[in-house]
Protein backbone atom coordinates (compact mmCIF):
# COMPACT_ATOMS: atom_id res chain seq x y z
CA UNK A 1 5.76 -28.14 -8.73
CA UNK A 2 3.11 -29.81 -7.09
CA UNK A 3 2.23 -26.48 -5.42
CA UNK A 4 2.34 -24.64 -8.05
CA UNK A 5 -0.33 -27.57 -9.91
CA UNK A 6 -2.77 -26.94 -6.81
CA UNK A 7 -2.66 -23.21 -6.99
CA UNK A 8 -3.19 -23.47 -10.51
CA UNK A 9 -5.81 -25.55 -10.54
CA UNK A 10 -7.85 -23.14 -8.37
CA UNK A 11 -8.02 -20.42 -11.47
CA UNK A 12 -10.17 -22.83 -13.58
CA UNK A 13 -12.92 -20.61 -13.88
CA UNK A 14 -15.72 -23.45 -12.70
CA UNK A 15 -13.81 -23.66 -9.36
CA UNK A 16 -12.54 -19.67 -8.88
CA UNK A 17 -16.26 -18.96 -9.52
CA UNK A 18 -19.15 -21.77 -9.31
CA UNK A 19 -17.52 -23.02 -6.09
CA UNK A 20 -16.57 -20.02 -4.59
CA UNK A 21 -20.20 -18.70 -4.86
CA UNK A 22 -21.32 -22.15 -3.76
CA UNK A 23 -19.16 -22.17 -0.57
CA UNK A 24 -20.19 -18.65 -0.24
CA UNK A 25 -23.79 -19.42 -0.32
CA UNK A 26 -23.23 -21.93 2.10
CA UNK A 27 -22.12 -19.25 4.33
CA UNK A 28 -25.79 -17.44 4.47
CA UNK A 29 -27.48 -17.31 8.04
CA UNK A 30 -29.60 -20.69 8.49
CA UNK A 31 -33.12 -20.16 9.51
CA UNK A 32 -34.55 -20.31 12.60
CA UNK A 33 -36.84 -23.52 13.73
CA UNK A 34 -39.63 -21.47 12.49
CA UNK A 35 -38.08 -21.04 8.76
CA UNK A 36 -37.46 -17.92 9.22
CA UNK A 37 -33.85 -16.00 8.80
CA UNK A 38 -32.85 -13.82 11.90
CA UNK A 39 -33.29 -9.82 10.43
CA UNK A 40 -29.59 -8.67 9.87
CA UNK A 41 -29.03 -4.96 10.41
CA UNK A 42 -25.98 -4.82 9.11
CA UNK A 43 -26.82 -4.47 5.28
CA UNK A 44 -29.33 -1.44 5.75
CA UNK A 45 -26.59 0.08 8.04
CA UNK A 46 -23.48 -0.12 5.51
CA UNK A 47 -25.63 0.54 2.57
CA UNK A 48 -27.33 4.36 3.81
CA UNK A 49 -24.11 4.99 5.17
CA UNK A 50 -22.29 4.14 1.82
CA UNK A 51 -24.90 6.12 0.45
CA UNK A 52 -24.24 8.91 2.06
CA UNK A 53 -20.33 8.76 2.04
CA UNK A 54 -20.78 8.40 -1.83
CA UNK A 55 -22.62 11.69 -2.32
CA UNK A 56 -20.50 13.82 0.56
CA UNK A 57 -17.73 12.71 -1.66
CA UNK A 58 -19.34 13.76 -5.03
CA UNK A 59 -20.31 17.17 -4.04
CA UNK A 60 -17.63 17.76 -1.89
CA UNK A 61 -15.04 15.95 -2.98
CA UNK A 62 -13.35 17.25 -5.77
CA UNK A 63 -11.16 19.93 -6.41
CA UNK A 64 -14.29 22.25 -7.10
CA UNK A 65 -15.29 22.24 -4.33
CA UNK A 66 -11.75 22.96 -3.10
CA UNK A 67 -11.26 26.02 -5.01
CA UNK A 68 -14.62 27.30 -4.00
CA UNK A 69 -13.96 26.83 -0.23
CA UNK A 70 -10.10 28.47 -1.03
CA UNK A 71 -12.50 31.51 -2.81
CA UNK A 72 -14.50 32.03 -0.04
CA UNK A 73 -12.04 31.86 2.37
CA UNK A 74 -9.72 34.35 0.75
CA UNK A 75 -12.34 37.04 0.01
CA UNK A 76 -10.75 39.87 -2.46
CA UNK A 77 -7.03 38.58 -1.79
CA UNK A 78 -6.39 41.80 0.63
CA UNK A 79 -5.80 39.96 3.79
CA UNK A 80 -2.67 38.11 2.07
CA UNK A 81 -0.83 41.15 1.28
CA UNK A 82 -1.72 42.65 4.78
CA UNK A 83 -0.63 39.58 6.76
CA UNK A 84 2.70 38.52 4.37
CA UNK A 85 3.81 42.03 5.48
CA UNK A 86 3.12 42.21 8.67
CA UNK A 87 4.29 38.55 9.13
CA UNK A 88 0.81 37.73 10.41
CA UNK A 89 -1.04 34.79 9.85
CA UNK A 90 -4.92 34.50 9.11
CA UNK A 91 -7.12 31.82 7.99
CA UNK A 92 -7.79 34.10 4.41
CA UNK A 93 -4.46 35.05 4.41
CA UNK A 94 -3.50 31.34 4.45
CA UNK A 95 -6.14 30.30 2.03
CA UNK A 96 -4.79 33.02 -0.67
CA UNK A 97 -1.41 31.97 -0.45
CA UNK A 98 -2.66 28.45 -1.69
CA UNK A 99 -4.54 30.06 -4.05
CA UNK A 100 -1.34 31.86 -5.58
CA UNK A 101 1.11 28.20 -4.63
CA UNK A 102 2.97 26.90 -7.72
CA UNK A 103 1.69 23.35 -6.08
CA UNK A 104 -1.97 24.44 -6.21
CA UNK A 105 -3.02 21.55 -8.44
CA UNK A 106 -1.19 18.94 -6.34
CA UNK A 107 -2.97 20.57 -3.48
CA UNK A 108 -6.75 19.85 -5.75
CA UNK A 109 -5.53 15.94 -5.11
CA UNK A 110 -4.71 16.26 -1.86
CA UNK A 111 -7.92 17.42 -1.29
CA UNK A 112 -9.54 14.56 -3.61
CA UNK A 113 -7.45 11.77 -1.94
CA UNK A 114 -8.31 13.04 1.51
CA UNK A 115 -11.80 12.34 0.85
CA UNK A 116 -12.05 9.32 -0.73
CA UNK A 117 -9.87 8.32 2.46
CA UNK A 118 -12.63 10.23 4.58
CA UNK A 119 -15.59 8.41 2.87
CA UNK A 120 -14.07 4.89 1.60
CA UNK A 121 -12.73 4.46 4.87
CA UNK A 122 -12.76 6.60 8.05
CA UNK A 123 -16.80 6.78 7.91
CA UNK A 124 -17.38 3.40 7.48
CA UNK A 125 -14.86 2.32 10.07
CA UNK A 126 -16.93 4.75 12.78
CA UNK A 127 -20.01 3.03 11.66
CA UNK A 128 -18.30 -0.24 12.41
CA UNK A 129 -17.57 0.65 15.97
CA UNK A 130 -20.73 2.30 16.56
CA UNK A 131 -21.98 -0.88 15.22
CA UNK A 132 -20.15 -2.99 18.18
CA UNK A 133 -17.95 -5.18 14.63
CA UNK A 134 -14.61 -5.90 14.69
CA UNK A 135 -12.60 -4.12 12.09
CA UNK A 136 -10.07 -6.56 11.03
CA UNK A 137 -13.23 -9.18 10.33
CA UNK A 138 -14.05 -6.79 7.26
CA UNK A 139 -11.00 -8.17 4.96
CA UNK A 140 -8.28 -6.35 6.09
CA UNK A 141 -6.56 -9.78 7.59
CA UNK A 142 -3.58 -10.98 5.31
CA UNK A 143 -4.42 -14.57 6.12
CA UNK A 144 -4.72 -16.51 3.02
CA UNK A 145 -2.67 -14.66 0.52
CA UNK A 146 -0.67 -16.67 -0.64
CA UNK A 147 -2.49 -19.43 -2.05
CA UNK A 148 -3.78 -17.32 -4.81
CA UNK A 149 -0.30 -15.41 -5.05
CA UNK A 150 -0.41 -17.47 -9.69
CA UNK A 151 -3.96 -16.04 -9.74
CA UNK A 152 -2.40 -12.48 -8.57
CA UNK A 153 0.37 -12.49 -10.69
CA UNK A 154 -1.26 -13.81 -13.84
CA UNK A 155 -4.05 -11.24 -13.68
CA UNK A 156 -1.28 -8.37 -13.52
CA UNK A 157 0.18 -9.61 -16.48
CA UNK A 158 -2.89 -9.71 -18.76
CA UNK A 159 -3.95 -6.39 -17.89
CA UNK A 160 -0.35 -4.94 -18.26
CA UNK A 161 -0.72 -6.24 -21.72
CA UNK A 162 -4.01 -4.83 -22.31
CA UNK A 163 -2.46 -1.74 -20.60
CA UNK A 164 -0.08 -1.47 -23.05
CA UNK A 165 -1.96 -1.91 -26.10
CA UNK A 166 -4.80 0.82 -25.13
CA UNK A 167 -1.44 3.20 -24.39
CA UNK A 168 -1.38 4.74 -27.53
CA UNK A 169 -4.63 5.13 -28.22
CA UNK A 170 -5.29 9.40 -27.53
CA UNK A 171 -8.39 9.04 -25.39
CA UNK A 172 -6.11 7.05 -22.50
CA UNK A 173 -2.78 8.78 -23.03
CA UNK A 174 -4.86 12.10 -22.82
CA UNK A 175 -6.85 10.90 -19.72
CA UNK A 176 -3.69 9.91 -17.44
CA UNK A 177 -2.44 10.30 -15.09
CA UNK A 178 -5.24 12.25 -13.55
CA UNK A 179 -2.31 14.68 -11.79
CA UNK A 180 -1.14 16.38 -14.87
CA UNK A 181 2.15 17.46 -13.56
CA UNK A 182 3.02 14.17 -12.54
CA UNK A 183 6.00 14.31 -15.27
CA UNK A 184 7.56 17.51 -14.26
CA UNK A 185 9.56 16.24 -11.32
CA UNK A 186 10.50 12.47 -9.37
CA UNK A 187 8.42 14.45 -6.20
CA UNK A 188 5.11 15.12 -7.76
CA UNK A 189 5.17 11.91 -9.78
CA UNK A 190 5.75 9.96 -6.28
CA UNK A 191 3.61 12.15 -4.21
CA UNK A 192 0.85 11.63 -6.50
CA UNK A 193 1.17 7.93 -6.71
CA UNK A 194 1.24 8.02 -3.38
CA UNK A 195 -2.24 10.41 -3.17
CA UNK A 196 -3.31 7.55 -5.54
CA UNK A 197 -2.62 4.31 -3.55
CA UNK A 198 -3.91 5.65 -0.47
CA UNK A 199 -7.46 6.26 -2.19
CA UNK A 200 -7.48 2.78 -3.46
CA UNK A 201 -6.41 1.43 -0.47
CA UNK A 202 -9.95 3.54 0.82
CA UNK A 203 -11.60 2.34 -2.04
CA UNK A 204 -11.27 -1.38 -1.83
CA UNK A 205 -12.33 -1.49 1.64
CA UNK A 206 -15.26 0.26 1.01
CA UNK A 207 -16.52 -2.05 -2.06
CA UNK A 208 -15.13 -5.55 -1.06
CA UNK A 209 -14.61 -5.33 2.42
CA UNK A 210 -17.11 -3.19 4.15
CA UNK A 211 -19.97 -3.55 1.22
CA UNK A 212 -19.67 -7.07 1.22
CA UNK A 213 -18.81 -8.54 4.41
CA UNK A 214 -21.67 -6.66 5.42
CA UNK A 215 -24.47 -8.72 3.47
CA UNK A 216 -22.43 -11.72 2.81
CA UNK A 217 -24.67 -13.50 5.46
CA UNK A 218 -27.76 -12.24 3.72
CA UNK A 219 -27.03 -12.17 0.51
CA UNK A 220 -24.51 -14.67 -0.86
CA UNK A 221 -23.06 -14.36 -3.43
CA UNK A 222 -25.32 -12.10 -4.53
CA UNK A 223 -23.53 -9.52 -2.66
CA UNK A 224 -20.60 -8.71 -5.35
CA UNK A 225 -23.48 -8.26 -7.97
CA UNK A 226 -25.06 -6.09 -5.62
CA UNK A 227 -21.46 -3.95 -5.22
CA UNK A 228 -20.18 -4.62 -8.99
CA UNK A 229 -23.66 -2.25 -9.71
CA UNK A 230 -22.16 1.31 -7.84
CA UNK A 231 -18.21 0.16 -8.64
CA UNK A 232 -19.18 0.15 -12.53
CA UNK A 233 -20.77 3.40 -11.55
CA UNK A 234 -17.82 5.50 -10.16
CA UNK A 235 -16.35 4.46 -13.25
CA UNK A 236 -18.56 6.98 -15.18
CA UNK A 237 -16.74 9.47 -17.22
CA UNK A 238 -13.34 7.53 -17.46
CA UNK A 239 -13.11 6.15 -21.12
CA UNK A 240 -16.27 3.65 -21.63
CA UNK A 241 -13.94 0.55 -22.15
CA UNK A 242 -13.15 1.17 -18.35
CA UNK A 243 -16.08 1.56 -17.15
CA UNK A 244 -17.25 -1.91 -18.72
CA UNK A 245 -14.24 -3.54 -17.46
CA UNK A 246 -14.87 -2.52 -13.74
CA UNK A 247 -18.05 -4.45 -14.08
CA UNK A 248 -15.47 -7.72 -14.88
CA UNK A 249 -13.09 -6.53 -12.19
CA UNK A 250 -15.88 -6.26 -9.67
CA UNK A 251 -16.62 -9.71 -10.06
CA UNK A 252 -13.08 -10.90 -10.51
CA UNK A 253 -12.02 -9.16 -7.06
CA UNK A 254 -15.21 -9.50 -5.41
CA UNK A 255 -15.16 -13.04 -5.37
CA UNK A 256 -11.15 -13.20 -4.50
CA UNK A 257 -12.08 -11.26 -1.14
CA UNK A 258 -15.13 -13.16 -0.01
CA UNK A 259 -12.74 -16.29 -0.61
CA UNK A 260 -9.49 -15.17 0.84
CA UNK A 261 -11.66 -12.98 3.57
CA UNK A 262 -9.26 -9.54 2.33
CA UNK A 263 -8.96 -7.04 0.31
CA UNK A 264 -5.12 -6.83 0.31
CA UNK A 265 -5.09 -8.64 -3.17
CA UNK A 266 -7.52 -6.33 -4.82
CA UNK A 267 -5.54 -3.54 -3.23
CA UNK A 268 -2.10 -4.51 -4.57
CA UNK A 269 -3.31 -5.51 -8.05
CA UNK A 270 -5.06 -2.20 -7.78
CA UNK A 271 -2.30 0.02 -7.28
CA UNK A 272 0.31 -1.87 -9.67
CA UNK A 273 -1.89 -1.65 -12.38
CA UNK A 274 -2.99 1.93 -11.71
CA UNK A 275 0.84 2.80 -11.81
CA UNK A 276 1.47 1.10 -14.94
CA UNK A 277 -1.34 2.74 -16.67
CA UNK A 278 0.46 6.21 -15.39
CA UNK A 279 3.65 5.08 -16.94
CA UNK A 280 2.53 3.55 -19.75
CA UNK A 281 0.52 7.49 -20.14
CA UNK A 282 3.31 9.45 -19.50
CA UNK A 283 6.13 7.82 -22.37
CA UNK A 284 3.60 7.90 -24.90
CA UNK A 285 3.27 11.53 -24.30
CA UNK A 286 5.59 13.98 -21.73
CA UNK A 287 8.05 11.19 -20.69
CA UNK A 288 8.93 10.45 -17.26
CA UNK A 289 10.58 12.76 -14.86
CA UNK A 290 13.88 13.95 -15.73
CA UNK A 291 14.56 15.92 -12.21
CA UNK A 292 13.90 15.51 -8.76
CA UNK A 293 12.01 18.81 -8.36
CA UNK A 294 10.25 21.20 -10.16
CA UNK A 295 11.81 24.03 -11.39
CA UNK A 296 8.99 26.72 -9.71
């Protein structure tokens, strides 16, 4: 009970936030005799290269994109005819045959996923070790879980309520789950959550681990303001209530991984939530899956 008193405690929003961004303050690199802070590279470093990942991703990163690279791959179609009967395989024969798959818009996500995985995480990772940093210092330790584990579990439960209640309004129920097959079989509706949680995963490295371990030391706690700016942004074209709540869950989370030093809670409240919203989606409209697979 006591335990429970302590971890409760810490939610009061004076000490989850005032002292947080205190301690994290505290944190900054001291000056030098002269008064002068050391130059960190770091910051300019994560920041073009975030810049860059973030616009390889928006021009190339979405199933556009895809279906112009399957176009131009294909040509007129011929070669797919040619090589199915002649049991031959080409790169344009290959690309038509996705063109033509029953699957094709699972395919669009794969494509989607694989780049936010590409540009959340794989790029930023490279910079790391180019960089001379050690990976796990950039909140992917577990340490420190635990203590928050109320704070996880009551934030979960106000948004599932909030989840619930913006359900049956048409804009959300007609805006998820992005994967609009995702009720036609047990497969595509796991596959796809899976597509999704993997991109999250990406994405929560990139804002509150990489971002912001990055210029903790020369920023503070200014940092999450500084990443809550671009995370509202991405937001852009979901329904406007989202987008204004990513600016409070940018602040919420940001703070939780400069203060547990990972991203692991902003992950898992990430994906739960993200999976309820699907559910909640589908039985206000086409119902869960009733079969395994898709009868194609």
């Amino acid at each position: 009970m006591k335990r429970l008193r302590a971890g409760l405690a810490t939610l009061h929003p004076k000490v989850f936030f005032l002292e947080s961004w205190k301690e994290i303050d505290a944190r900054r690199t001291p000056p030098d005799p002269s008064g002068k802070a050391p130059f960190d590279y770091r910051p300019l470093i994560v920041l073009c290269v975030g810049a860059v990942s973030l616009t390889l991703m928006e021009y190339f990163g979405h199933s556009r994109a895809f279906r112009q690279l399957l176009e131009a791959l294909a040509g007129d179609g011929s070669a797919f005819d040619s090589s199915w009967s002649e049991g031959k395989w080409s790169i344009a024969g290959f690309a038509e045959s996705l063109r033509r798959h029953p699957f094709l818009r699972f395919f669009d996500y794969v494509w989607w996923s694989g780049w936010r995985v590409l540009g959340y995480f794989l790029i930023p990772i490279l910079s790391l070790k180019l960089m001379g940093e050690r990976v796990r210092d950039y909140g992917l330790s577990f340490q420190g879980l635990g203590a928050y584990a109320p704070f996880y579990a009551l934030a979960y439960a106000v948004v599932l309520v909030l989840v619930v209640i913006v359900s049956y309004s048409p804009e959300f129920s007609g805006y998820y789950p992005f994967y609009k097959n995702a009720s036609r079989s047990w497969a595509e509706f796991v596959g796809w959550e899976v597509l999704y949680a993997a991109q999250f995963f990406s994405l929560e490295f990139f804002f509150r681990g990489y971002w912001l371990h990055a210029c903790e030391r020369s920023l503070g706690s200014g940092a999450i303001f500084a990443m809550v700016v671009p995370y509202c942004m991405i937001h852009f074209g979901k329904p406007w209530l989202e987008a204004l709540g990513a600016i409070i869950a940018g602040v919420v989370l940001g703070t939780l991984a400069l203060r547990t030093r990972s991203i692991w809670s902003g992950f898992f409240i990430h994906v739960a939530v993200a999976v309820s919203m699907d559910v909640a989606a589908l039985l206000q409209t086409r119902g869960l899956p009733s079969q395994l697979w898709p009868n194609v």
